[in-house]
C-alpha atoms as a PDB file:
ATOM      1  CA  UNK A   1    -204.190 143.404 -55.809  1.00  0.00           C
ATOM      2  CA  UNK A   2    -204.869 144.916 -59.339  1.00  0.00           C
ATOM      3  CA  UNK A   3    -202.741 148.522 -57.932  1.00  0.00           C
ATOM      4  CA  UNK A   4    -199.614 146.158 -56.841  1.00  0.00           C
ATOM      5  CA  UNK A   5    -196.172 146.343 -58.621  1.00  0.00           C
ATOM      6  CA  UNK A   6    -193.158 144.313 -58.263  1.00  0.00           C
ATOM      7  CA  UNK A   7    -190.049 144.781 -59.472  1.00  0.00           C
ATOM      8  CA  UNK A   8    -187.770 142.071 -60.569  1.00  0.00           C
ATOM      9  CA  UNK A   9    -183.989 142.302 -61.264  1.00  0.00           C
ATOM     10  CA  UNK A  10    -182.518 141.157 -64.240  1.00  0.00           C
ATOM     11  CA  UNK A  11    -179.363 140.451 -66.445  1.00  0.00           C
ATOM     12  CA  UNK A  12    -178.069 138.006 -68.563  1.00  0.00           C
ATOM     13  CA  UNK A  13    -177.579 133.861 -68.140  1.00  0.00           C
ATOM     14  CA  UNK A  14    -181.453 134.628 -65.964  1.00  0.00           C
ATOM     15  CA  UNK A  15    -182.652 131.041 -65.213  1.00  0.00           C
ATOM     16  CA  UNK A  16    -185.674 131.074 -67.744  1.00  0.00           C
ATOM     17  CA  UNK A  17    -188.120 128.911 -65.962  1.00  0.00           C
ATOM     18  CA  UNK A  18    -188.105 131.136 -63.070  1.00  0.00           C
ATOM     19  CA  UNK A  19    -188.310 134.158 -65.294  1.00  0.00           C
ATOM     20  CA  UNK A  20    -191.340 132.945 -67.387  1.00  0.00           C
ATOM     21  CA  UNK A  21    -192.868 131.667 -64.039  1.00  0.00           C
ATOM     22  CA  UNK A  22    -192.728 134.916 -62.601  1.00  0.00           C
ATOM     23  CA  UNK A  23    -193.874 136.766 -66.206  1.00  0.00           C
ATOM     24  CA  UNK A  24    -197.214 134.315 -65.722  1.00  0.00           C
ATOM     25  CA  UNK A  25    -197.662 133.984 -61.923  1.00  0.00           C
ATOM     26  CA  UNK A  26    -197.805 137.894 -60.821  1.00  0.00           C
ATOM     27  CA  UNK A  27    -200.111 138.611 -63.887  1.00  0.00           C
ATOM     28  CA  UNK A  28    -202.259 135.652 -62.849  1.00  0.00           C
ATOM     29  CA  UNK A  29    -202.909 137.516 -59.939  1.00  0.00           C
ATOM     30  CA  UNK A  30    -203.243 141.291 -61.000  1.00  0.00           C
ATOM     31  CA  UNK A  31    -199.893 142.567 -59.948  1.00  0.00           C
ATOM     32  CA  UNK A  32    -197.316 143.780 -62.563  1.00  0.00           C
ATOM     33  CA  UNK A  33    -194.455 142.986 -62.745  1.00  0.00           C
ATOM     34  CA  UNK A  34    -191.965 145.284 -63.898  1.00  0.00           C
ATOM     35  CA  UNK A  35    -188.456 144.156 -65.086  1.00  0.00           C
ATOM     36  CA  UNK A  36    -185.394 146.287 -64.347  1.00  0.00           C
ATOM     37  CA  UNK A  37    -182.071 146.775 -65.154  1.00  0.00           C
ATOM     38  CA  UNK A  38    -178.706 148.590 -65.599  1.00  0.00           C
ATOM     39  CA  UNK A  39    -179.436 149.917 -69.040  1.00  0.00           C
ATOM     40  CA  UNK A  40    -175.955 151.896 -69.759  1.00  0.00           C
ATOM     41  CA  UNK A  41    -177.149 154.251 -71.638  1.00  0.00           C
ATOM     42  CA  UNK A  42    -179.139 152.206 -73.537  1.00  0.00           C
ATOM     43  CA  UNK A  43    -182.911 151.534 -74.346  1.00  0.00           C
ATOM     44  CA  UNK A  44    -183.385 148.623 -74.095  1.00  0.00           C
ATOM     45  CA  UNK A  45    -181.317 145.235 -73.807  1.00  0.00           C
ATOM     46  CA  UNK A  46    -181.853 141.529 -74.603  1.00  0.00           C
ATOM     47  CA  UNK A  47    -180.529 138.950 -72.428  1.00  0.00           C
ATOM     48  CA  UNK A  48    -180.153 136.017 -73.136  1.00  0.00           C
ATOM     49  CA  UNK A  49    -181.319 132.840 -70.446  1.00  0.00           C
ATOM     50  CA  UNK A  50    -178.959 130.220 -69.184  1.00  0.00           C
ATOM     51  CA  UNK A  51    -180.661 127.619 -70.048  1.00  0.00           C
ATOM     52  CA  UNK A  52    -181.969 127.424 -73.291  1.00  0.00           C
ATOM     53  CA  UNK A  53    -180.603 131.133 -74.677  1.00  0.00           C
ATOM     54  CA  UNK A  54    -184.130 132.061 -74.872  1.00  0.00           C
ATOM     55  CA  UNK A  55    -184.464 135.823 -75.280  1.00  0.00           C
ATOM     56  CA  UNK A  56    -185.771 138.588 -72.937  1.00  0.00           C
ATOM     57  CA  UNK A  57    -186.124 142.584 -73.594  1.00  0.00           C
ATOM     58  CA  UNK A  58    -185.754 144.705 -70.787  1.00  0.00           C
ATOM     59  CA  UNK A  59    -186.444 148.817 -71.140  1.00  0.00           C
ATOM     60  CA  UNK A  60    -186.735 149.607 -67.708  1.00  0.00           C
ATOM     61  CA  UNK A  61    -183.559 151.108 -65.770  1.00  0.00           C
ATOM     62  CA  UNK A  62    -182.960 150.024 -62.400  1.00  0.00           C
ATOM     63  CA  UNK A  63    -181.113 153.587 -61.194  1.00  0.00           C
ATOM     64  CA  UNK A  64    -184.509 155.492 -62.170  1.00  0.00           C
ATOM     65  CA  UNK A  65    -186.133 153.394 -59.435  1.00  0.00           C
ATOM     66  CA  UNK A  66    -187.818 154.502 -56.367  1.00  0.00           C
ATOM     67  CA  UNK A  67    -188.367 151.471 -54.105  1.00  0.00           C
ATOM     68  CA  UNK A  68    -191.477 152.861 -52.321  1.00  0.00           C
ATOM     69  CA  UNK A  69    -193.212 152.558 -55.848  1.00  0.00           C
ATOM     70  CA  UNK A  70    -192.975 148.769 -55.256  1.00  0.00           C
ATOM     71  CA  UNK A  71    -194.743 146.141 -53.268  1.00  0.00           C
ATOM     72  CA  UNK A  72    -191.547 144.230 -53.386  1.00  0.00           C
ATOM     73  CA  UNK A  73    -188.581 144.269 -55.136  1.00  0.00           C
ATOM     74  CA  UNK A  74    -187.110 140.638 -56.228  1.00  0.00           C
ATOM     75  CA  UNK A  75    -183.732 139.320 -56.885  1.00  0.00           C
ATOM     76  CA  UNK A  76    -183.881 136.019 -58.886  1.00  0.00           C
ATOM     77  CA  UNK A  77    -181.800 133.014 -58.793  1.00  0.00           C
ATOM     78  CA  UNK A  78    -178.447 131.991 -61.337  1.00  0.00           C
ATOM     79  CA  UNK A  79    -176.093 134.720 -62.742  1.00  0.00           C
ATOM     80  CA  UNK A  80    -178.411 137.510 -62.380  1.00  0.00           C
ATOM     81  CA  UNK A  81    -176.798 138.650 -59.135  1.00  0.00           C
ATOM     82  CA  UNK A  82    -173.326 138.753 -59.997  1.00  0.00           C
ATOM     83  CA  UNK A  83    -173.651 140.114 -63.585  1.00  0.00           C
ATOM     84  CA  UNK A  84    -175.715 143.274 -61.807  1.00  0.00           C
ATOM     85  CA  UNK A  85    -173.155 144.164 -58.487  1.00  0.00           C
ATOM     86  CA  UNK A  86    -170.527 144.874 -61.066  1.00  0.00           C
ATOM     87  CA  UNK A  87    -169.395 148.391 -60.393  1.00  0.00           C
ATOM     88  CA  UNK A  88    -166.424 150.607 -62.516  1.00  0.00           C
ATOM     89  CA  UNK A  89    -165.823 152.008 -58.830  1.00  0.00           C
ATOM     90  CA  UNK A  90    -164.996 149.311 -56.692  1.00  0.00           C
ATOM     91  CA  UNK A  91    -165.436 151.843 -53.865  1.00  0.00           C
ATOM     92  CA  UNK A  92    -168.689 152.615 -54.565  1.00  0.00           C
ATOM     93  CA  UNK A  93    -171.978 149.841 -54.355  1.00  0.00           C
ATOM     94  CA  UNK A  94    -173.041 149.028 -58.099  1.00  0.00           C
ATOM     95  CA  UNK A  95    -176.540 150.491 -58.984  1.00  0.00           C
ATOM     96  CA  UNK A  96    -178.643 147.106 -58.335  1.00  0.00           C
ATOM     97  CA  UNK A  97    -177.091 146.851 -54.889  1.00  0.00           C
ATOM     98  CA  UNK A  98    -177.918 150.285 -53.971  1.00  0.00           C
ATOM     99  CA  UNK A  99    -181.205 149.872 -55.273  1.00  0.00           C
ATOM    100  CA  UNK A 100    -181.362 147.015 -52.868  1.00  0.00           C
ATOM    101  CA  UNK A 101    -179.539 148.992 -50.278  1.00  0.00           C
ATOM    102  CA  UNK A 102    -182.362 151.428 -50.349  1.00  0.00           C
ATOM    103  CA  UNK A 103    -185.441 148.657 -50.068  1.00  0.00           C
ATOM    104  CA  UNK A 104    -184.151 147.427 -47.196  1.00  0.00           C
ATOM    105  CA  UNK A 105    -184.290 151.028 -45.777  1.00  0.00           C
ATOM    106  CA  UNK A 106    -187.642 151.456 -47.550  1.00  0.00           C
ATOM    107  CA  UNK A 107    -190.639 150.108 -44.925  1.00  0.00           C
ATOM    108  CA  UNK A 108    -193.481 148.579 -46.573  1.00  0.00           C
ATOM    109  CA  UNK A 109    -191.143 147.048 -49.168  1.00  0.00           C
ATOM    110  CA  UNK A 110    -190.755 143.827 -49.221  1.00  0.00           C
ATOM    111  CA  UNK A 111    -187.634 142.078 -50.492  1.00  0.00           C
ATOM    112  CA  UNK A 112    -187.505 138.866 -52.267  1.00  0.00           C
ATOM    113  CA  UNK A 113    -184.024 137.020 -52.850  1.00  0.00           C
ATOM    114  CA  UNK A 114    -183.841 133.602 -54.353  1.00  0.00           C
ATOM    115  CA  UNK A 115    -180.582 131.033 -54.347  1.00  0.00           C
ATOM    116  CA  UNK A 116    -177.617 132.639 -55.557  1.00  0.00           C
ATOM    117  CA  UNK A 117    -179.629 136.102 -55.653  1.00  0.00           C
ATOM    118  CA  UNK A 118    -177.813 136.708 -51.989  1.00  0.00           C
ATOM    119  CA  UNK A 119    -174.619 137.680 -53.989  1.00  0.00           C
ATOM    120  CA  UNK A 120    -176.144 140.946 -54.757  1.00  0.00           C
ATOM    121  CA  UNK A 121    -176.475 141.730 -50.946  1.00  0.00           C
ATOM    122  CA  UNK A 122    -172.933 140.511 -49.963  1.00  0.00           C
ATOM    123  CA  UNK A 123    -171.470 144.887 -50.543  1.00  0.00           C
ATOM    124  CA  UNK A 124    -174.274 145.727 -47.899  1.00  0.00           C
ATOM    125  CA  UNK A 125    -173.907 142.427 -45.314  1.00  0.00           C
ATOM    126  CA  UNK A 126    -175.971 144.342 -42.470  1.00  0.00           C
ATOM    127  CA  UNK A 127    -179.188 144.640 -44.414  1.00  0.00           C
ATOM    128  CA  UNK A 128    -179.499 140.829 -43.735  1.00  0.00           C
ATOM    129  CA  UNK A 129    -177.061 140.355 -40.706  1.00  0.00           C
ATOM    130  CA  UNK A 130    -178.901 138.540 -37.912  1.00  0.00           C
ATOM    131  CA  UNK A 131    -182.273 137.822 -40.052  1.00  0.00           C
ATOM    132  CA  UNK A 132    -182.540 134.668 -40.905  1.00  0.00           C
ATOM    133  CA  UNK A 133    -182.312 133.278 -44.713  1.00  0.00           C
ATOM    134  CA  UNK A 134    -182.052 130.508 -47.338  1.00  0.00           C
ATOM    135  CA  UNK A 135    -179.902 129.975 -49.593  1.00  0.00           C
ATOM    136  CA  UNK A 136    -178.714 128.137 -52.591  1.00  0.00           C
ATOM    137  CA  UNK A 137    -175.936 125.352 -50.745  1.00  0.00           C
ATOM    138  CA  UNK A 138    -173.174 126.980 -52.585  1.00  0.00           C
ATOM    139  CA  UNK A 139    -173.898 130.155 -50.595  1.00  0.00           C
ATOM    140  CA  UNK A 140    -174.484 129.363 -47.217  1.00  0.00           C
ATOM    141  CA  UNK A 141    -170.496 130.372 -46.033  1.00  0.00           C
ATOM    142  CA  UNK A 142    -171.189 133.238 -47.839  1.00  0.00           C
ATOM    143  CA  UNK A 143    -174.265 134.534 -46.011  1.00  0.00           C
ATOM    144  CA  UNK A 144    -172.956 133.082 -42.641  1.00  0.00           C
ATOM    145  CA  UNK A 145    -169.919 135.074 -43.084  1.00  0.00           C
ATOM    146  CA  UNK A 146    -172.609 138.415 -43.838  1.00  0.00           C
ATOM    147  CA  UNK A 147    -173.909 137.538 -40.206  1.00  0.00           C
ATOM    148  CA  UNK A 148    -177.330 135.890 -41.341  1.00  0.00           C
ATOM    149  CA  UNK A 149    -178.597 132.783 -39.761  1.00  0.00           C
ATOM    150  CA  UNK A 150    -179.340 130.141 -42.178  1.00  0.00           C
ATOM    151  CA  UNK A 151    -182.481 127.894 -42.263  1.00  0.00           C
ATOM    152  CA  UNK A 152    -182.961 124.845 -44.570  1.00  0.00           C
ATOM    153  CA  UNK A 153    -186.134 125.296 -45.674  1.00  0.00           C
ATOM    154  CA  UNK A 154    -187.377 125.987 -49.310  1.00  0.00           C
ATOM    155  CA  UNK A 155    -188.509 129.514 -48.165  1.00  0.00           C
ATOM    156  CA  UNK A 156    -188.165 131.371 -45.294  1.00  0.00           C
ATOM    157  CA  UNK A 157    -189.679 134.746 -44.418  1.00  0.00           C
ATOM    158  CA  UNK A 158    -188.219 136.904 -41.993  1.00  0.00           C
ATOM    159  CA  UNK A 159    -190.271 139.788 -41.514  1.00  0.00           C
ATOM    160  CA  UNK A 160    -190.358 141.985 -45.146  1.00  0.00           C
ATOM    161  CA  UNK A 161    -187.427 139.612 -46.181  1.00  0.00           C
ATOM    162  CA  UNK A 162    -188.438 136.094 -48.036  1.00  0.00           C
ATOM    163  CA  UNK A 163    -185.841 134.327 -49.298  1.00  0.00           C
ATOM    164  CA  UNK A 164    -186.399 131.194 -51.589  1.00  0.00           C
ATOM    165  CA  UNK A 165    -183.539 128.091 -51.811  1.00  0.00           C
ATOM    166  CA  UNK A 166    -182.670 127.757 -55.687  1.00  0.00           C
ATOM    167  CA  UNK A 167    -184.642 128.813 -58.932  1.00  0.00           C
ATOM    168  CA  UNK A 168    -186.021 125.163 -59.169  1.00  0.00           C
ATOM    169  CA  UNK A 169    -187.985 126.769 -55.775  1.00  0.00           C
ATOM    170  CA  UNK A 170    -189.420 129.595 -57.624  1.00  0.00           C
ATOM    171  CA  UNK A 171    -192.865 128.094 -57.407  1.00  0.00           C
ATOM    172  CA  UNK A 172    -193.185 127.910 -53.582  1.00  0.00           C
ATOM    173  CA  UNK A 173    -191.299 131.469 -53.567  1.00  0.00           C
ATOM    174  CA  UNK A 174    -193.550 133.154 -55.463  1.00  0.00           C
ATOM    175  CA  UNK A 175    -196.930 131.597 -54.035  1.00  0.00           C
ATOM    176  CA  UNK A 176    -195.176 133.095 -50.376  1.00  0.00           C
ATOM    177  CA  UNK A 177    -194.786 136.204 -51.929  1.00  0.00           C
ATOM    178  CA  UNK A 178    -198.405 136.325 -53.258  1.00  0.00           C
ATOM    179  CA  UNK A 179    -199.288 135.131 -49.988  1.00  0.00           C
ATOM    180  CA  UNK A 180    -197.875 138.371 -48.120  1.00  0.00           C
ATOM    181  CA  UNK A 181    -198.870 140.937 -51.184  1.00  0.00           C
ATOM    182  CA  UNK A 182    -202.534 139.904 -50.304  1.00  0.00           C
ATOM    183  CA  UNK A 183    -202.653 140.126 -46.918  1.00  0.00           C
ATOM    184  CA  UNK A 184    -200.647 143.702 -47.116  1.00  0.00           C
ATOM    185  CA  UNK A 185    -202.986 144.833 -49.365  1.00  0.00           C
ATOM    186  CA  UNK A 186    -205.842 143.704 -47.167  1.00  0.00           C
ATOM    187  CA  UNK A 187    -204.308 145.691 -44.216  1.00  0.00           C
ATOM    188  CA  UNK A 188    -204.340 149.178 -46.460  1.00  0.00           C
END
């Protein structure tokens, strides 16, 4: 596990325990975790959480990224989503949703979207359309309308798609994710 990378999506108003949990839980189990974002231009930028306005510095740009590099690429609960699928071009999918766009296309990747994380998939409904997801309750017209089938669980996996209920879930979402890095990496 100590050669596995994830990448994990981020923007402002993140949900902070989820965040932090993730910071700890990959490095608890030798994979890195590597945050990304849009950095315009920039950097580096500080967000700031939802929660408690707790700071976090991200340097790494999201439209340098090569999914394959990645053992899974995450989307995380809250704002996170719908801060990143802004786009100037509203013909054209934002970066972070053609980063996604391109996972999905990417075998071997696996994709991990949490509660309201979906939003970032909702330019590019066929990469989940038929699969079958969770959802944070707020969402599930949304990802109906995208074609998925919805499950009320807390997690769900779907072949290289896991998708966790709502931040306060992140727990049982990342332990699943774990879960499927170490058995890919005993199958290599």
């Amino acid at each position: 596990m100590a050669d596995s990378r994830v990448a994990i999506l981020m923007e402002s108003d993140y949900y902070e325990p989820e965040i932090f949990y993730y910071q700890r839980r990959f490095a608890e189990e030798g994979i890195s975790a590597d945050f990304l974002t849009r950095l315009w231009g920039q950097d580096s930028i500080t967000f700031t959480g939802h929660e408690y306005r707790a700071p976090f510095t991200v340097s790494l740009s999201l439209e340098d990224v090569d999914p394959a590099d990645y053992a899974a690429i995450i989307v995380p609960s809250g704002m996170v989503s719908d801060r990143l699928r802004y786009t100037e071009d509203v013909d054209r999918l934002a970066p972070a949703t053609e980063l996604l766009r391109r996972a999905f296309e990417t075998s071997g990747v696996i994709k991990g979207i949490i509660c309201h994380g979906m939003w970032l998939a909702s330019s590019i409904p066929y990469v989940v359309r038929g699969r079958k997801i969770v959802c944070h309750n707020n969402l599930v017209g949304d990802v109906r309308n995208m074609g998925a089938e919805y499950v009320d669980k807390d997690v769900v996996v779907d072949g290289d798609l896991v998708t966790g209920r709502s931040g306060r879930h992140c727990h049982l979402f990342a332990r699943t994710l774990v879960d499927l890095l170490t058995q890919k990496g005993e199958t290599l």
